[in-house]
C-alpha atoms as a PDB file:
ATOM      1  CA  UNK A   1      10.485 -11.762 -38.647  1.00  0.00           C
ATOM      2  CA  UNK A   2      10.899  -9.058 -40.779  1.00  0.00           C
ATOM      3  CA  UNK A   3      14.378  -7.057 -40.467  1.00  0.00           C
ATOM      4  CA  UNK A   4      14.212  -4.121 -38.490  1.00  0.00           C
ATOM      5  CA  UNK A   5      14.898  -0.526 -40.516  1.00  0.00           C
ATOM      6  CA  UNK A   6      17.797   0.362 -37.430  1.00  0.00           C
ATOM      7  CA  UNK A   7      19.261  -2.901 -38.295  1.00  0.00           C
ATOM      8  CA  UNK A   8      19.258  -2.238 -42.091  1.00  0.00           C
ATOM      9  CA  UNK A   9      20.822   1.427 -41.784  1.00  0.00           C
ATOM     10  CA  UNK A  10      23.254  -0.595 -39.866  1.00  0.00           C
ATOM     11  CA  UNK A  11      24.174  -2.955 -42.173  1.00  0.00           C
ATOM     12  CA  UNK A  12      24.288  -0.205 -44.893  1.00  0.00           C
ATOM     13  CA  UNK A  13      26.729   1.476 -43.007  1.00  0.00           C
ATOM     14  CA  UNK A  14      28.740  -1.858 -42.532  1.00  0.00           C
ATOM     15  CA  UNK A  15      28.605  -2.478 -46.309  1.00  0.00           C
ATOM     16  CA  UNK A  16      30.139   0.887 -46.866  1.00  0.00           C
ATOM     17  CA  UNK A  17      33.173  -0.328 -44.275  1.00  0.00           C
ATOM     18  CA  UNK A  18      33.596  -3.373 -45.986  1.00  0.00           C
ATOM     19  CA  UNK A  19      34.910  -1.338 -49.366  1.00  0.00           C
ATOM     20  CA  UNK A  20      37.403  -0.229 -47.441  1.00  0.00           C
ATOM     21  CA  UNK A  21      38.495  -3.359 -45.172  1.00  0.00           C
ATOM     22  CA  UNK A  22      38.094  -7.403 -45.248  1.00  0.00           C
ATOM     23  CA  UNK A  23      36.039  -7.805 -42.083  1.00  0.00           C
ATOM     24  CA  UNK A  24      34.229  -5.597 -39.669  1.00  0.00           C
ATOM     25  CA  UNK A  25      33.811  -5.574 -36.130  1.00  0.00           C
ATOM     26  CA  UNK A  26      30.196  -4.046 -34.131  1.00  0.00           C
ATOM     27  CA  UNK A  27      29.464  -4.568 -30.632  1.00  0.00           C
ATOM     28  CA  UNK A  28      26.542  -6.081 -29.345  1.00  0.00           C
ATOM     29  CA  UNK A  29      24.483  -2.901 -29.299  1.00  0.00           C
ATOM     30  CA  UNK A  30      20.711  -3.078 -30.106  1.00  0.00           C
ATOM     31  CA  UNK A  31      20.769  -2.787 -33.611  1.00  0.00           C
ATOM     32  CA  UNK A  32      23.110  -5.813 -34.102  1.00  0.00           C
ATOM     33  CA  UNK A  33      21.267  -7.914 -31.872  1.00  0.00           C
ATOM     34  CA  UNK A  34      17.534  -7.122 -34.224  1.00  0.00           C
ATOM     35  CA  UNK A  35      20.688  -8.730 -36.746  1.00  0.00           C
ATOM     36  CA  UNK A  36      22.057 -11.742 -34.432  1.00  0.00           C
ATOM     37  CA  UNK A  37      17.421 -12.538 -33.881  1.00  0.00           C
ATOM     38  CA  UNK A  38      17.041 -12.443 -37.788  1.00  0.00           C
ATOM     39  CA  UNK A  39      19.609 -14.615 -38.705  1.00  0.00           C
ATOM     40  CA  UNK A  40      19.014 -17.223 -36.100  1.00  0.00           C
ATOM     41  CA  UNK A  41      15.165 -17.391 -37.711  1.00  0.00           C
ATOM     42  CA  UNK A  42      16.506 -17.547 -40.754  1.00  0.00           C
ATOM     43  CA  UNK A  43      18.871 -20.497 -40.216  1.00  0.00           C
ATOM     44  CA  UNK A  44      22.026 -18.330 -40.928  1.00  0.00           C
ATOM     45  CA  UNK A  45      24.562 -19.247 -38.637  1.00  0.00           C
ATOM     46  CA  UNK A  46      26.538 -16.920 -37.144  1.00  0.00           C
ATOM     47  CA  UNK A  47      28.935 -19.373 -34.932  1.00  0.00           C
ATOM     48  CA  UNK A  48      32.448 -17.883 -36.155  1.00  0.00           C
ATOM     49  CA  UNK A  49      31.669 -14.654 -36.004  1.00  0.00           C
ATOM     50  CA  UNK A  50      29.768 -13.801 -32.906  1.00  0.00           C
ATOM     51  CA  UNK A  51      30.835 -13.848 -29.284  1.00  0.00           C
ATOM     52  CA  UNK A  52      29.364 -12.266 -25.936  1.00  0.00           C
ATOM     53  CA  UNK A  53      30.473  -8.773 -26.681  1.00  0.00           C
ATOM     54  CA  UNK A  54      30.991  -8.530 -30.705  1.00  0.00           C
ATOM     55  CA  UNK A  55      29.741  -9.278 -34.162  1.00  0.00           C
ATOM     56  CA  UNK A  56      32.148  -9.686 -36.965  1.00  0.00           C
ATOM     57  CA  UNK A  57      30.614  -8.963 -40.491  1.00  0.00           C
ATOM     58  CA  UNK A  58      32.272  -9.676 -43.644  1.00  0.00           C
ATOM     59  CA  UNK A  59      30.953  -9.806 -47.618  1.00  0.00           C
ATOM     60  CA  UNK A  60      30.018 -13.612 -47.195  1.00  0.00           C
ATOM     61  CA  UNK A  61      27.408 -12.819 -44.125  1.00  0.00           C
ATOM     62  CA  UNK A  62      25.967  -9.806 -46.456  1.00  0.00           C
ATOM     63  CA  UNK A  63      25.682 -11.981 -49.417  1.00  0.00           C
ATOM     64  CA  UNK A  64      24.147 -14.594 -46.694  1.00  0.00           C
ATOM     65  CA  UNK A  65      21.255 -12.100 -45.887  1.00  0.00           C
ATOM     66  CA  UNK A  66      20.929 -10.643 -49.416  1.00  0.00           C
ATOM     67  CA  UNK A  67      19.638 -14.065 -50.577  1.00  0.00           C
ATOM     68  CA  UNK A  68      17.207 -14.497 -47.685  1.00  0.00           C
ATOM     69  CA  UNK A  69      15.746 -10.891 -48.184  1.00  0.00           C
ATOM     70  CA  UNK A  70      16.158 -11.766 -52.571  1.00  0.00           C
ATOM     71  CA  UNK A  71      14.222 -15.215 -51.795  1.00  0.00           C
ATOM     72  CA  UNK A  72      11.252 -13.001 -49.948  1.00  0.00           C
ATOM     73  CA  UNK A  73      10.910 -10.418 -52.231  1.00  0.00           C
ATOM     74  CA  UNK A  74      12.695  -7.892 -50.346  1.00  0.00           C
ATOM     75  CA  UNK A  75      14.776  -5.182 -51.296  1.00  0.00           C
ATOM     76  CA  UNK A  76      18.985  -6.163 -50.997  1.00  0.00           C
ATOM     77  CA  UNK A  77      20.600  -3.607 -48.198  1.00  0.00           C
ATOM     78  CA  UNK A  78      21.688  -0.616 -50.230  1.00  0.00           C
ATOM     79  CA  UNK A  79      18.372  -0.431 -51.936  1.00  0.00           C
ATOM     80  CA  UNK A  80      15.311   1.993 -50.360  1.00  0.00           C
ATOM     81  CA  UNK A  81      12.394  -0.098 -48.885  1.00  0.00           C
ATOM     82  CA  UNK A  82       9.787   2.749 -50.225  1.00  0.00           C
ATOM     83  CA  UNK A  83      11.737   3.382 -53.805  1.00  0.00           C
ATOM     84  CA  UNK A  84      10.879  -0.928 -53.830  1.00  0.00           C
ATOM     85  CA  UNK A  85       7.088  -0.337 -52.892  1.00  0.00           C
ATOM     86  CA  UNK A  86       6.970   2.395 -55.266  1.00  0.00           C
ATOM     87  CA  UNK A  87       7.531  -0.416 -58.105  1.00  0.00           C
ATOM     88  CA  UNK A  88       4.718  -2.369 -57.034  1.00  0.00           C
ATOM     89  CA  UNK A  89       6.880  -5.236 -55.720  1.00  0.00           C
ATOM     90  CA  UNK A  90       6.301  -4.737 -51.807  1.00  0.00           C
ATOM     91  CA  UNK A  91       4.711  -2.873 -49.283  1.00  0.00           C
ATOM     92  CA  UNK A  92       7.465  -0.807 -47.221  1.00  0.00           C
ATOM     93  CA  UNK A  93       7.389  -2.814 -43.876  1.00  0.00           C
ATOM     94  CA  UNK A  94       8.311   0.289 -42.490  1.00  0.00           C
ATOM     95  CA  UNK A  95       4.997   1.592 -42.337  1.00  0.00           C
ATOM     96  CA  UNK A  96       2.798  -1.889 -42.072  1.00  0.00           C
ATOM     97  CA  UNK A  97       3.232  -4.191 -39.181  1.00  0.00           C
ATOM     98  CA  UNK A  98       3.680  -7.687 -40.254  1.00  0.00           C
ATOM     99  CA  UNK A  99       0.482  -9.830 -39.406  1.00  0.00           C
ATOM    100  CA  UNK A 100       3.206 -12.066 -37.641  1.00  0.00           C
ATOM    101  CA  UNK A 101       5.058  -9.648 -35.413  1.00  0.00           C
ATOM    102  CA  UNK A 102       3.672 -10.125 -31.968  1.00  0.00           C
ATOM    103  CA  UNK A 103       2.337 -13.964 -32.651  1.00  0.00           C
ATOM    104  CA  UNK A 104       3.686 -17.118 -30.909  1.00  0.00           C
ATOM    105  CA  UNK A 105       2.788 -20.553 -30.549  1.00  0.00           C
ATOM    106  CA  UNK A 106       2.173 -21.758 -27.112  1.00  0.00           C
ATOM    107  CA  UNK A 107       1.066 -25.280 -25.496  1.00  0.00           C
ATOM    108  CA  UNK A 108      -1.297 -24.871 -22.884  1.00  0.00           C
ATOM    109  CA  UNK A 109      -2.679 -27.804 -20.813  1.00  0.00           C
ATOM    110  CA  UNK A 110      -6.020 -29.402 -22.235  1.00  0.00           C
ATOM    111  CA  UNK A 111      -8.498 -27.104 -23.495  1.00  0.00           C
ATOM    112  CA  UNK A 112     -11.833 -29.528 -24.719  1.00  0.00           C
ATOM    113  CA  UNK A 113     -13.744 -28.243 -27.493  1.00  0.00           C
ATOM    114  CA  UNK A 114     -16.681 -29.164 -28.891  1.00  0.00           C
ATOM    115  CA  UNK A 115     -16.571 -30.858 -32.184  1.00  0.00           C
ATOM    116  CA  UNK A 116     -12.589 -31.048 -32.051  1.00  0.00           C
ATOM    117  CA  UNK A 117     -11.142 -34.369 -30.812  1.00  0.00           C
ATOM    118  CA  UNK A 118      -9.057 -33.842 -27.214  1.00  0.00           C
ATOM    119  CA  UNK A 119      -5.574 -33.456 -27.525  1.00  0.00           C
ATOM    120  CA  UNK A 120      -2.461 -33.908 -24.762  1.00  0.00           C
ATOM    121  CA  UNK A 121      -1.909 -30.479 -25.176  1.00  0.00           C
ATOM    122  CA  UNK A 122      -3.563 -27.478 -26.744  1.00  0.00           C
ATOM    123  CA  UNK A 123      -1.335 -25.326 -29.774  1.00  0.00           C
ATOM    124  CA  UNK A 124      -2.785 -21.952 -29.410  1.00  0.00           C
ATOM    125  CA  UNK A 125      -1.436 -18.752 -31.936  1.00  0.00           C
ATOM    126  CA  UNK A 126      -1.647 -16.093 -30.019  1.00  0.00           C
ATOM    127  CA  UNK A 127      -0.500 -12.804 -29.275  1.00  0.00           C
ATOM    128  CA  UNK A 128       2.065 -11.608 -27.052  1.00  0.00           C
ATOM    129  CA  UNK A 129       0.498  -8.355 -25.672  1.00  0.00           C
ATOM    130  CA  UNK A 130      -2.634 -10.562 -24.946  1.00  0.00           C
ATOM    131  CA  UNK A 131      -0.378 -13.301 -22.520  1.00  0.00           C
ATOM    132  CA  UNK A 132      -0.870 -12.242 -18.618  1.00  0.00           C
ATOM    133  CA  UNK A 133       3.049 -13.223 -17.659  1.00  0.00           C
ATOM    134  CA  UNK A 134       2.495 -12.638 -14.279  1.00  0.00           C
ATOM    135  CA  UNK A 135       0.204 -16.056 -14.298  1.00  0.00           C
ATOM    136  CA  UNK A 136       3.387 -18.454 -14.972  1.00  0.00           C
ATOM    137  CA  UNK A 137       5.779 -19.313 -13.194  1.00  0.00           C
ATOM    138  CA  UNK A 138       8.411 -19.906 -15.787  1.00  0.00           C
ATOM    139  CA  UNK A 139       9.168 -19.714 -19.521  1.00  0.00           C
ATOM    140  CA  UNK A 140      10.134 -22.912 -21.342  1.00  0.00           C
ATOM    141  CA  UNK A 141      11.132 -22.224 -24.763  1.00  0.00           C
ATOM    142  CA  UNK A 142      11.281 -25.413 -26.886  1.00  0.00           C
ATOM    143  CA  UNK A 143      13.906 -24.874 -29.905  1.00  0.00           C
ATOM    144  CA  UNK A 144      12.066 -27.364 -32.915  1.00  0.00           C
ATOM    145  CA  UNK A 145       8.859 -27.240 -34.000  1.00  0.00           C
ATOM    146  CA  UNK A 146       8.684 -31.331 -33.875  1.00  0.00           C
ATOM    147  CA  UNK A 147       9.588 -31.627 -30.076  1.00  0.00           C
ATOM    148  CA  UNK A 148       7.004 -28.427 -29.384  1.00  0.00           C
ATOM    149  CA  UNK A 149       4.192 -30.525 -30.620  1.00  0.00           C
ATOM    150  CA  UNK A 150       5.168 -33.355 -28.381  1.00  0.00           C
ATOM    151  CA  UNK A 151       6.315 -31.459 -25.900  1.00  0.00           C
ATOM    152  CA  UNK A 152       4.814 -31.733 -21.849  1.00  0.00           C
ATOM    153  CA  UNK A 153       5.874 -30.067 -19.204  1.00  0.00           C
ATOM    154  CA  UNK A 154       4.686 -33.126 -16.942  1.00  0.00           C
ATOM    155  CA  UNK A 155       9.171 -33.700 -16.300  1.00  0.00           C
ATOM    156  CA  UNK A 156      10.930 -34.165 -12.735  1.00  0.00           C
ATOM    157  CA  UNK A 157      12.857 -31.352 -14.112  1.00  0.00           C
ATOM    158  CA  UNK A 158       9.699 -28.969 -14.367  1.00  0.00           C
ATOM    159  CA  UNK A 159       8.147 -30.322 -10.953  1.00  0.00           C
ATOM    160  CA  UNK A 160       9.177 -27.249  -9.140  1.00  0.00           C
ATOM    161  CA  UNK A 161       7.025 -24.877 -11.431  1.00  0.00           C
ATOM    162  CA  UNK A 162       3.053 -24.919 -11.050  1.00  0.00           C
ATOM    163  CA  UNK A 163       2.134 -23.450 -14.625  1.00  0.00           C
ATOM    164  CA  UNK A 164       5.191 -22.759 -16.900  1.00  0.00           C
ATOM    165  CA  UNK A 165       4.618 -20.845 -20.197  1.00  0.00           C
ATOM    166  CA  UNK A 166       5.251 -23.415 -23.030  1.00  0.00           C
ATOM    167  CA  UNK A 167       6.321 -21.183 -26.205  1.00  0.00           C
ATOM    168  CA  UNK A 168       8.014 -22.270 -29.555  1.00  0.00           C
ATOM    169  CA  UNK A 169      11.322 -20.294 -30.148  1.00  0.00           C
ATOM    170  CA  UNK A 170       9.714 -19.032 -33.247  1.00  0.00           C
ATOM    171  CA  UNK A 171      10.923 -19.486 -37.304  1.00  0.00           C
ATOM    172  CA  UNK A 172      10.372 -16.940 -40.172  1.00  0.00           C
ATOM    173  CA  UNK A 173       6.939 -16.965 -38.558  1.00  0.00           C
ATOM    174  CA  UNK A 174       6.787 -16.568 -35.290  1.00  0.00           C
ATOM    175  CA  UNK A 175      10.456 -15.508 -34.530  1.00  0.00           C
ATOM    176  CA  UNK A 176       9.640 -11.695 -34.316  1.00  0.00           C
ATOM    177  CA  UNK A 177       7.152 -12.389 -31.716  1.00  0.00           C
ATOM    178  CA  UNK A 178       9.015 -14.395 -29.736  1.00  0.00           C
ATOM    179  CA  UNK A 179      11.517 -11.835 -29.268  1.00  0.00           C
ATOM    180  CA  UNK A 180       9.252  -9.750 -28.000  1.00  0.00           C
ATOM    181  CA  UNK A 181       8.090 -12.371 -25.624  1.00  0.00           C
ATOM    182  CA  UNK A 182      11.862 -12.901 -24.269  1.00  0.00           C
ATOM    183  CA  UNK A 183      12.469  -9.253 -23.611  1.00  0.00           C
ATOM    184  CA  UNK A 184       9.396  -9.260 -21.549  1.00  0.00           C
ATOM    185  CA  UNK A 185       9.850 -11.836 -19.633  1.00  0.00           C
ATOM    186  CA  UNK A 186      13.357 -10.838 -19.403  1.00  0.00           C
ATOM    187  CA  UNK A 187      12.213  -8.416 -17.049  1.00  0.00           C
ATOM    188  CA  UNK A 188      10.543 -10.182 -14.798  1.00  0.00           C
ATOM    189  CA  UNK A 189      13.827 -11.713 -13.867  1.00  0.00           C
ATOM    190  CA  UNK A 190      11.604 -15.323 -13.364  1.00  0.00           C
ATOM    191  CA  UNK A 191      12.968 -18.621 -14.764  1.00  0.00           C
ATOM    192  CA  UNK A 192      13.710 -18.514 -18.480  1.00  0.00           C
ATOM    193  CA  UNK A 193      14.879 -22.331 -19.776  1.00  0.00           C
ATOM    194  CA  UNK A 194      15.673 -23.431 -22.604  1.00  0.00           C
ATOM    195  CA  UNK A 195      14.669 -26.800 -24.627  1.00  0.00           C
ATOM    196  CA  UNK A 196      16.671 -27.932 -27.349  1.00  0.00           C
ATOM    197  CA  UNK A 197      19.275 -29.344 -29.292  1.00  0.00           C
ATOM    198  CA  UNK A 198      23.060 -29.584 -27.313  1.00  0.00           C
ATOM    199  CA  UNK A 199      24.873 -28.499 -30.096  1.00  0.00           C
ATOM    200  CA  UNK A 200      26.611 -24.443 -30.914  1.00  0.00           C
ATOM    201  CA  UNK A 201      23.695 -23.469 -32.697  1.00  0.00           C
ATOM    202  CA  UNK A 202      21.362 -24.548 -29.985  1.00  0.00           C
ATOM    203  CA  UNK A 203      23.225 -23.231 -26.762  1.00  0.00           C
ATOM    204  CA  UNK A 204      23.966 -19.893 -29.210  1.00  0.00           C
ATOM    205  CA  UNK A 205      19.978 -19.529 -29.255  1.00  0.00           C
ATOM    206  CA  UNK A 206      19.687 -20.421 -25.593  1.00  0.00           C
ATOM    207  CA  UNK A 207      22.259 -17.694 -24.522  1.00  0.00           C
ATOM    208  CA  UNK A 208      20.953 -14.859 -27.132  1.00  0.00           C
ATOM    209  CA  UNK A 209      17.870 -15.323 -25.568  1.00  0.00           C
ATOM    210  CA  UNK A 210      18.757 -15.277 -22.161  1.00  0.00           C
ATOM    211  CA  UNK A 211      17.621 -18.650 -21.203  1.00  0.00           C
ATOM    212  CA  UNK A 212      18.669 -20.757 -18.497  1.00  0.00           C
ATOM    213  CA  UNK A 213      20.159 -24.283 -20.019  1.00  0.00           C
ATOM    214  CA  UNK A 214      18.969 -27.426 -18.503  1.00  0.00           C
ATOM    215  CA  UNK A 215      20.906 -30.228 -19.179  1.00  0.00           C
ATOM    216  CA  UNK A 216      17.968 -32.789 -18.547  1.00  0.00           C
ATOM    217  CA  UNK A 217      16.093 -30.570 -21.219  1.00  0.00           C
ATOM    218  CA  UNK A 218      18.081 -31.033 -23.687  1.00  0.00           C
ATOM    219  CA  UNK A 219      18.207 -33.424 -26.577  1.00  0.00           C
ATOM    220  CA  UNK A 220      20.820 -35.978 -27.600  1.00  0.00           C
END
């Protein structure tokens, strides 16, 4: 998931603050939450400094993201996305959709073909605008990549829904898409739950993505 250009401006403008002041404080508005999505994928945790209505930046969280965006060859914050792709080092994402940005990984049920051994479950990439929502009957999304792969929804816990949507919450890879895919189904107001560790970072990514969590879905 690449980060947004809104939520860049917005953490140039929260640099700027920070010359002036220890910590700064954003609410949740939309721009902070493309922020709160990209540092989840990214595995930067954000426990101590986020709650339901604000975000709490200081010059530890920007160095935090610096190195992420540094590690992927991406300009710092403070430094122009097109004066970067004007030196040859990177396209300005500004302008080029990531090949990633509307892919997730879903398990369907069985789906035999011919010259590929059968499977429990079928891993399909595939893209969000091309998934019918109105065909399931809930959204599970399934925090770690391990438990996705073993993952069925064949549970006493699922009985009540005929064919849920099985997704992966999405890495560096797939994260951007599946943000895409919560907001939508979001909107549908149907059962969103969530599968995944019981611990803060886990129930953090449950609640930011407005999952439902089930206790008997979640792991030890």
């Amino acid at each position: 998931m690449n980060l947004p250009s809104r939520a860049r401006n917005g953490l140039n403008g929260v640099a700027r603050e920070l010359l002036r002041q220890p910590t700064v404080e954003k609410p949740r508005s939309q721009w902070v939450g493309d922020v709160v999505a990209w540092c989840h994928q990214h595995d930067i945790d954000l426990t101590t400094r986020i709650n339901s209505k604000t975000l709490r930046f200081d010059a530890a969280l920007l160095a935090q993201i610096d190195d992420v965006l540094e590690s992927a060859r991406i300009a710092p914050l403070g430094r122009s996305l097109s004066a970067q792709a004007k030196e040859g080092v990177e396209e300005d994402k500004a302008t080029r959709e990531s090949p990633r940005a509307r892919r997730v990984l879903v398990s369907f049920p069985p789906q035999p073909i011919t010259g590929l051994a059968n499977e429990a479950r079928a891993i399909r990439d595939v893209d969000v605008l091309g998934l019918k929502l109105s065909a399931f009957s809930a959204l599970i999304q399934v925090e770690n990549l391990d438990s996705f792969y073993a993952f069925s929804p064949e549970l006493p816990a699922l009985s009540g829904y005929a064919n849920p949507l099985v997704v992966y919450r999405g890495d560096s890879h797939y994260g951007g898409g599946f943000a895409l895919l919560a907001n939508a189904w979001h909107k549908t107001r149907r059962t969103h739950i969530y599968a995944g560790d019981f611990d803060v970072k886990g129930v953090t990514l449950a609640l930011d993505s407005n999952a439902w969590v089930r206790s008997s879905l979640i792991y030890s």
